[in-house]
N, C-alpha and C. Protein backbone atom coordinates (compact mmCIF):
# COMPACT_ATOMS: atom_id res chain seq x y z
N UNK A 1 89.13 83.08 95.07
CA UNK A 1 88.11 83.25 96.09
C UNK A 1 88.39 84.52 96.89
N UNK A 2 87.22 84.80 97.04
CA UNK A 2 87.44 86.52 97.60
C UNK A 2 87.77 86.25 99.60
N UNK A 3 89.18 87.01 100.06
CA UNK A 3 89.00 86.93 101.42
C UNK A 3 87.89 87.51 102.05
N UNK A 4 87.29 87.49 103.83
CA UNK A 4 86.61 87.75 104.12
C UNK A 4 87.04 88.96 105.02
N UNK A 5 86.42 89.78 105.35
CA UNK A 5 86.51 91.01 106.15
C UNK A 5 86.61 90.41 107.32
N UNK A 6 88.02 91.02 108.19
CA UNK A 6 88.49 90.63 108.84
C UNK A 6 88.20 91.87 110.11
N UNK A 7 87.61 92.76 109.92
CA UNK A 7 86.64 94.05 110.76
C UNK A 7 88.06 95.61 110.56
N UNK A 8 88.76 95.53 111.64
CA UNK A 8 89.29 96.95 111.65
C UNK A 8 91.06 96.72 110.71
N UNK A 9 91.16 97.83 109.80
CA UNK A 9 92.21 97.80 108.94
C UNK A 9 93.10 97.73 109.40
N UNK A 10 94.00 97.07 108.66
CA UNK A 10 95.54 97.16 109.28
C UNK A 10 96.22 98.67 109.57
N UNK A 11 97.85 98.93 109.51
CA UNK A 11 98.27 100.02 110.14
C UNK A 11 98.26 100.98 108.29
N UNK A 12 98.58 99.96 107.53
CA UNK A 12 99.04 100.18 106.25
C UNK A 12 97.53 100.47 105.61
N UNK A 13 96.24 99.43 105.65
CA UNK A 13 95.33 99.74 104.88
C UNK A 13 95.20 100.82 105.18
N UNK A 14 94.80 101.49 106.53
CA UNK A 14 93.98 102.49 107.08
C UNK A 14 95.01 103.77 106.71
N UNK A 15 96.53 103.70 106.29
CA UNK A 15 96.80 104.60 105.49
C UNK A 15 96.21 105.02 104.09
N UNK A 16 96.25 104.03 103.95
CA UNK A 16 95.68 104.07 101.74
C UNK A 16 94.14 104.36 102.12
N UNK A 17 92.93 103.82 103.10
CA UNK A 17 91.85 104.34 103.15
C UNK A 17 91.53 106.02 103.74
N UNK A 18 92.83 106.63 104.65
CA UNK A 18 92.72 107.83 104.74
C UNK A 18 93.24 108.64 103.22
N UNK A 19 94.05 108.54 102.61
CA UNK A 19 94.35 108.82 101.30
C UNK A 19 92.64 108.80 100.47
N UNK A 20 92.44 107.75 100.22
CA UNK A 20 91.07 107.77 99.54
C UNK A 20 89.90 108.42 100.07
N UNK A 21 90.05 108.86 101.74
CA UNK A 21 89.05 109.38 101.55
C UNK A 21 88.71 110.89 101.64
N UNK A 22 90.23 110.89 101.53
CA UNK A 22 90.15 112.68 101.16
C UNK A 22 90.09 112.88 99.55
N UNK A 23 90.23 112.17 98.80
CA UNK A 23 90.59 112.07 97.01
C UNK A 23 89.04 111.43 96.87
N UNK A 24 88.45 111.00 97.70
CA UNK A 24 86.92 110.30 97.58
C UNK A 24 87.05 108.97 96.56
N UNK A 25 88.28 109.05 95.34
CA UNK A 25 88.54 107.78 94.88
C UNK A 25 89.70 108.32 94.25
N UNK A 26 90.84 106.95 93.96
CA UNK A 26 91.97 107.54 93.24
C UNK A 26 92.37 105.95 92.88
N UNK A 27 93.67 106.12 92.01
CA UNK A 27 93.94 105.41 91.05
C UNK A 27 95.55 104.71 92.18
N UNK A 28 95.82 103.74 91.83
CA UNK A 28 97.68 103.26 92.26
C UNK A 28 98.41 104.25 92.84
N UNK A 29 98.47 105.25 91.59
CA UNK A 29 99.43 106.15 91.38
C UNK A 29 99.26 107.29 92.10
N UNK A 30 97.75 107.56 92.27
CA UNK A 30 97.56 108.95 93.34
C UNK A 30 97.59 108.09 94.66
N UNK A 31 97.14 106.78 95.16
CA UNK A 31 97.41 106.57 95.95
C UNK A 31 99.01 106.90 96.76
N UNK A 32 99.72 106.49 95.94
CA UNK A 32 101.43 106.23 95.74
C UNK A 32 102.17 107.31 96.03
N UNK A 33 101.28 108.36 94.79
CA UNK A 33 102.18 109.70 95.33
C UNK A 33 102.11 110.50 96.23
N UNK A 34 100.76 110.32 97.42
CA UNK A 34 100.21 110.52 98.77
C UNK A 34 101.73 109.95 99.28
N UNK A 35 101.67 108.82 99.26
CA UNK A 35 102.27 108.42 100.93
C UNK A 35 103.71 108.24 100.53
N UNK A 36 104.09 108.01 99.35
CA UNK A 36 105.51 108.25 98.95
C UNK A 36 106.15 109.22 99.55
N UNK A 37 105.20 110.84 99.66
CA UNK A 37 105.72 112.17 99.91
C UNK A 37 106.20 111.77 101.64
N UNK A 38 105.36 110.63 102.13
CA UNK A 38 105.48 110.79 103.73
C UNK A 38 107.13 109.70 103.84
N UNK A 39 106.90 109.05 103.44
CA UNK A 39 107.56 107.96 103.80
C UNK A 39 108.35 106.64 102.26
N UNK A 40 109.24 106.10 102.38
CA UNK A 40 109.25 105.36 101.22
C UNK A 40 108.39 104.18 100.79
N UNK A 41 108.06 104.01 99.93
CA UNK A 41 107.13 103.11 99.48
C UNK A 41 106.65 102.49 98.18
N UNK A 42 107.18 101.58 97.50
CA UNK A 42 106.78 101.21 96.07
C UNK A 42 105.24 101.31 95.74
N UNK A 43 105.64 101.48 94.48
CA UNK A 43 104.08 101.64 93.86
C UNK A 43 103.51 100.41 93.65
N UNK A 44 104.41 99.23 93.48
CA UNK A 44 104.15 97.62 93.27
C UNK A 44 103.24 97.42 95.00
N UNK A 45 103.98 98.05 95.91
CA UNK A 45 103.07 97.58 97.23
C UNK A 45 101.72 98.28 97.35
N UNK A 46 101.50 99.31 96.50
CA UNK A 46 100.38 99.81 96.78
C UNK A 46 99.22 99.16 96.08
N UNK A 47 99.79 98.74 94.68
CA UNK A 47 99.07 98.20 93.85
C UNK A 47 98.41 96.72 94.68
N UNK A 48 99.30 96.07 95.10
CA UNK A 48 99.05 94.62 96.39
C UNK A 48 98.17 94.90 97.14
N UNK A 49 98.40 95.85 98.04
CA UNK A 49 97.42 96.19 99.08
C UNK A 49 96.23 96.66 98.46
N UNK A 50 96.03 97.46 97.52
CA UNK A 50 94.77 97.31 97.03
C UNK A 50 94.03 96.30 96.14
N UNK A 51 94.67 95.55 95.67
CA UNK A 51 94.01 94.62 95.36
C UNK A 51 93.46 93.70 96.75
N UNK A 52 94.60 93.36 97.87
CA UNK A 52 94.35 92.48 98.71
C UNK A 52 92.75 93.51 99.51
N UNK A 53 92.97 94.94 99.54
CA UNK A 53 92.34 95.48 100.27
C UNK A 53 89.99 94.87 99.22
N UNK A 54 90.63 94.84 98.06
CA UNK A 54 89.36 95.15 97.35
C UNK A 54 89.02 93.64 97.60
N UNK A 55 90.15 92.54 97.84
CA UNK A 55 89.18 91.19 97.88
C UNK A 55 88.72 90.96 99.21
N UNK A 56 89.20 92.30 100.43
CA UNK A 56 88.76 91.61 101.68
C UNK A 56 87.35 92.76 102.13
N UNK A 57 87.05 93.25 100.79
CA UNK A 57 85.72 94.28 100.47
C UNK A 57 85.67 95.54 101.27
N UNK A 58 87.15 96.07 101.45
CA UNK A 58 87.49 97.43 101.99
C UNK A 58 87.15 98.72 100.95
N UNK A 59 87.26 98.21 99.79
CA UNK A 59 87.43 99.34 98.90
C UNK A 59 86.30 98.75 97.19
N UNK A 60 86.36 99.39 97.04
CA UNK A 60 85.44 99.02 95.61
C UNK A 60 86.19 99.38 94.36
N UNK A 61 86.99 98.32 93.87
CA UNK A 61 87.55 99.13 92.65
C UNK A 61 86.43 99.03 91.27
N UNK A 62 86.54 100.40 90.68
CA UNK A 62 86.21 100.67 89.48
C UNK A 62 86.89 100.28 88.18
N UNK A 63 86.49 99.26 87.08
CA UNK A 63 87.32 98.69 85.90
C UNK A 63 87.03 99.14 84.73
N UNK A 64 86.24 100.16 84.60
CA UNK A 64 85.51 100.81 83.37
C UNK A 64 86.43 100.68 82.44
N UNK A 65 87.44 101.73 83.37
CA UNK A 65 88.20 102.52 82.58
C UNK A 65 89.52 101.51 82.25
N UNK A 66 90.37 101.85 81.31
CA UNK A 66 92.18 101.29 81.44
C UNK A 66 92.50 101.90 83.03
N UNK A 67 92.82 102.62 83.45
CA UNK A 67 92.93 102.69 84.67
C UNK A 67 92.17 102.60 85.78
N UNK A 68 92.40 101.57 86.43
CA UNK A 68 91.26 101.12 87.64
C UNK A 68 91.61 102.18 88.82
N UNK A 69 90.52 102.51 89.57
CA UNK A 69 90.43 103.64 90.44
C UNK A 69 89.48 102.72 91.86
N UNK A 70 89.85 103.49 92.52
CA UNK A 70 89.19 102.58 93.91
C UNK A 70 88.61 103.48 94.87
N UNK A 71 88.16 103.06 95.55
CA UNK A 71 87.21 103.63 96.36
C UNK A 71 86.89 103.53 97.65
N UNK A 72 87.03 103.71 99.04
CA UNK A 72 86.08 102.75 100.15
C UNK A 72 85.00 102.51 100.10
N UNK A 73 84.97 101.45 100.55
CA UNK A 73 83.64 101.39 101.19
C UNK A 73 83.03 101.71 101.75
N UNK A 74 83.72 102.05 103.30
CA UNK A 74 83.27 103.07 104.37
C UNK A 74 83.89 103.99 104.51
N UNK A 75 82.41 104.68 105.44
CA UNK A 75 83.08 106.35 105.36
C UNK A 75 84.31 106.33 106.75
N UNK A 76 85.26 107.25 107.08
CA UNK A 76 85.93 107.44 107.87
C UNK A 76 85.13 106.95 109.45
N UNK A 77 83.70 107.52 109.57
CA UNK A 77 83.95 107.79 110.41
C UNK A 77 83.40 105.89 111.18
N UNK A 78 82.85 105.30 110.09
CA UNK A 78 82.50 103.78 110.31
C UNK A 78 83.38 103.04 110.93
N UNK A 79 84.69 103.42 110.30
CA UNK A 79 86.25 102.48 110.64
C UNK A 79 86.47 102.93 111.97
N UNK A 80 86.66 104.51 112.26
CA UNK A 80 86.62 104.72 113.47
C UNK A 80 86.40 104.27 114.47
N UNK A 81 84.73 103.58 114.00
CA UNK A 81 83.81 103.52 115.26
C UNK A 81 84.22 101.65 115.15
N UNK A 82 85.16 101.07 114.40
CA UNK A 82 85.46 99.70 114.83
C UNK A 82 86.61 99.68 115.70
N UNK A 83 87.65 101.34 115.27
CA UNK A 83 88.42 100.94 115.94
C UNK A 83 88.09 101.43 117.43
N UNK A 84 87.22 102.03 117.71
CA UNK A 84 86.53 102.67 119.28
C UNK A 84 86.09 101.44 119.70
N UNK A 85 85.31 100.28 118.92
CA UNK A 85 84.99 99.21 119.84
C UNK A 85 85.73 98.16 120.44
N UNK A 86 86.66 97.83 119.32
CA UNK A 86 87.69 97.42 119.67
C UNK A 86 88.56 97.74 120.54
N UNK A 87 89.14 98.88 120.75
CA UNK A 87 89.65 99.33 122.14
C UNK A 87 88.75 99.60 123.33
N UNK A 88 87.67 99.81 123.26
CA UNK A 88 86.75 99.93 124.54
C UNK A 88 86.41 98.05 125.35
N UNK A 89 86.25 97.63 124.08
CA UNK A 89 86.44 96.10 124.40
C UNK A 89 87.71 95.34 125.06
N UNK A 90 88.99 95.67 124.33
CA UNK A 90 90.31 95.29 124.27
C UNK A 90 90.84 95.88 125.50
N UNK A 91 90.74 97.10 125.95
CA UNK A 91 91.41 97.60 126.81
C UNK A 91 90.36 98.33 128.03
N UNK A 92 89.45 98.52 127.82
CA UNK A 92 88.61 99.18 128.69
C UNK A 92 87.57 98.25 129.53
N UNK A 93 87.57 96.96 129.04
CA UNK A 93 86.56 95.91 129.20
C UNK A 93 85.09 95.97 129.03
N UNK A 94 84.86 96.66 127.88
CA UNK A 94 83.19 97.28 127.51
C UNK A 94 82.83 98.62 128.09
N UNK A 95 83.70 99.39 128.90
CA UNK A 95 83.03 100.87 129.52
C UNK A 95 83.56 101.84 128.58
N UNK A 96 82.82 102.36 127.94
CA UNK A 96 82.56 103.32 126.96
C UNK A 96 83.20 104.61 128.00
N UNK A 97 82.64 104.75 129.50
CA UNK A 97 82.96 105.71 130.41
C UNK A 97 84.61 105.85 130.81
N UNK A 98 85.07 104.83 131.20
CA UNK A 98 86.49 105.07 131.62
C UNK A 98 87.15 105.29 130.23
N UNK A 99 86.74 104.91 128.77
CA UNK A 99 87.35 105.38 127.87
C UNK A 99 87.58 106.90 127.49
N UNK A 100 86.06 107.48 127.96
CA UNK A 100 85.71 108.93 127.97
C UNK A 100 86.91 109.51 128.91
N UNK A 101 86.64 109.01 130.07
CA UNK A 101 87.47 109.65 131.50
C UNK A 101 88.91 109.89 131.13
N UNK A 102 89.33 108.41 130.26
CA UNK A 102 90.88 108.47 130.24
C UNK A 102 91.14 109.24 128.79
N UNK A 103 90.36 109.68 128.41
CA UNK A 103 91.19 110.59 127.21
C UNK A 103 90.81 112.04 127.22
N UNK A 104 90.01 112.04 128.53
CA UNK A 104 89.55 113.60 128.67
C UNK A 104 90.93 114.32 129.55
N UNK A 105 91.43 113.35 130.32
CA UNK A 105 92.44 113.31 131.30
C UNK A 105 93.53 113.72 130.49
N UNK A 106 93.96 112.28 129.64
CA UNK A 106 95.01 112.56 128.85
C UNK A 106 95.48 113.64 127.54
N UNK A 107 94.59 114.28 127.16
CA UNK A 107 94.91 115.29 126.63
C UNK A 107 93.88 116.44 126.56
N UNK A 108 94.82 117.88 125.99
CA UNK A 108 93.75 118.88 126.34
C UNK A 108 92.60 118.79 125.18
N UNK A 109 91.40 119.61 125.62
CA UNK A 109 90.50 119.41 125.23
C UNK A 109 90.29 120.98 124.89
N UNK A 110 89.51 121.26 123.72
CA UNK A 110 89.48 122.32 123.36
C UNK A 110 87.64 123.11 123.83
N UNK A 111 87.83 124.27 123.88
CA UNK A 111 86.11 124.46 124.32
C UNK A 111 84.87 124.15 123.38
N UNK A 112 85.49 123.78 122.19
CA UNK A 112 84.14 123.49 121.08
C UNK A 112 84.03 122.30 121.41
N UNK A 113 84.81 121.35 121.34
CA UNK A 113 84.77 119.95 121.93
C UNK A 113 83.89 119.76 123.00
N UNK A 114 84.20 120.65 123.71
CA UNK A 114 84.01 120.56 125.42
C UNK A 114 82.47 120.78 125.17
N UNK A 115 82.12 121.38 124.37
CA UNK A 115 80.32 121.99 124.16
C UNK A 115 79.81 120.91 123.44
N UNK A 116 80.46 120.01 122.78
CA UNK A 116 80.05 118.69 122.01
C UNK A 116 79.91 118.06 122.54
N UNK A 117 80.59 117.45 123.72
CA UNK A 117 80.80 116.82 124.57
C UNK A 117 79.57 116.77 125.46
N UNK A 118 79.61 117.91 126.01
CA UNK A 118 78.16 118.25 126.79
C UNK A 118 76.85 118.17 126.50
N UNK A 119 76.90 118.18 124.80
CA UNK A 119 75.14 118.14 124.40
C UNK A 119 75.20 116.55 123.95
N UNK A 120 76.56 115.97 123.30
CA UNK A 120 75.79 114.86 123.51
C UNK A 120 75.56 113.84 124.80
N UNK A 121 76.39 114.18 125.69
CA UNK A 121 75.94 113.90 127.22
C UNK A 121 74.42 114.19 127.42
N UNK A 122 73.82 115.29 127.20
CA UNK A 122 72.33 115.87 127.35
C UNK A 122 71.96 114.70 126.27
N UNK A 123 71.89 114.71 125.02
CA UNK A 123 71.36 113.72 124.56
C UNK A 123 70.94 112.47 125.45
N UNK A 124 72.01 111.81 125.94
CA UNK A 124 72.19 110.52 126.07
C UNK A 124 71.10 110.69 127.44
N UNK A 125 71.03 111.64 128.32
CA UNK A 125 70.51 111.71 129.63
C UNK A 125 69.43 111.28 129.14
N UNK A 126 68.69 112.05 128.09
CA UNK A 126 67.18 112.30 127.75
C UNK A 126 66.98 111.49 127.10
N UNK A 127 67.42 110.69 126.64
CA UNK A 127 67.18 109.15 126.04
C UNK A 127 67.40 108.15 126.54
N UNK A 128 67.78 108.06 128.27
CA UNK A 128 67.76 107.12 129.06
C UNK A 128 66.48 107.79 130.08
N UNK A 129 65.97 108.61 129.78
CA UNK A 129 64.90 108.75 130.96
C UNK A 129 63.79 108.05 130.04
């Protein structure tokens, strides 16, 4: 029986889903030899986690082939935005604003940012009037 999506990845999936989604899909072994280079890590655990990852419908593996290759599901920036709700929820108590405040505070901000920042602020004005 397939597990159910449990919403934002663990510390470990969301490694193997940044791996995939720069490779857009890869096999055990390219997974393996990604994060091997960072840190130690069997190829038997990678193989686990992606299977566990494909029954909790994180990833889509491909069986065409003799070598199965996998895939996400979502794009980067989807996971992101679970783990933004989750902390705006978890720690901010739903204000999207003091989340803004406290990370504008806490680190520097660069001027392209700072111009991103600002138009989608203008956005948001002009879609609340």
């Amino acid at each position: 029986m397939a597990r159910t999506a449990t919403g934002r990845p663990t510390d470990l999936e969301l490694e193997i889903l940044k791996v995939l989604w720069k490779l857009d899909s890869g096999t055990v072994r390219e997974v393996w030899e990604v994060l091997s280079k960072r840190r130690p890590i069997g190829y038997t655990t990678i193989l686990k986690m992606l299977q566990i990852m494909t029954d909790k419908r994180m990833v889509i593996c491909d069986k065409r082939e003799k070598i199965h290759s996998y895939r996400p599901r979502q794009s980067s920036r989807a996971v992101a935005k679970l783990f933004t709700e989750d902390l705006v929820e978890r720690v901010y108590e739903g204000s999207a604003g003091r989340l803004m405040l406290h990370a504008l505070e806490s680190k520097k901000v660069k001027p392209q940012e700072l111009a991103e920042i600002r138009r989608l602020l203008q956005e948001l004005e002009k879609k609340g009037k």
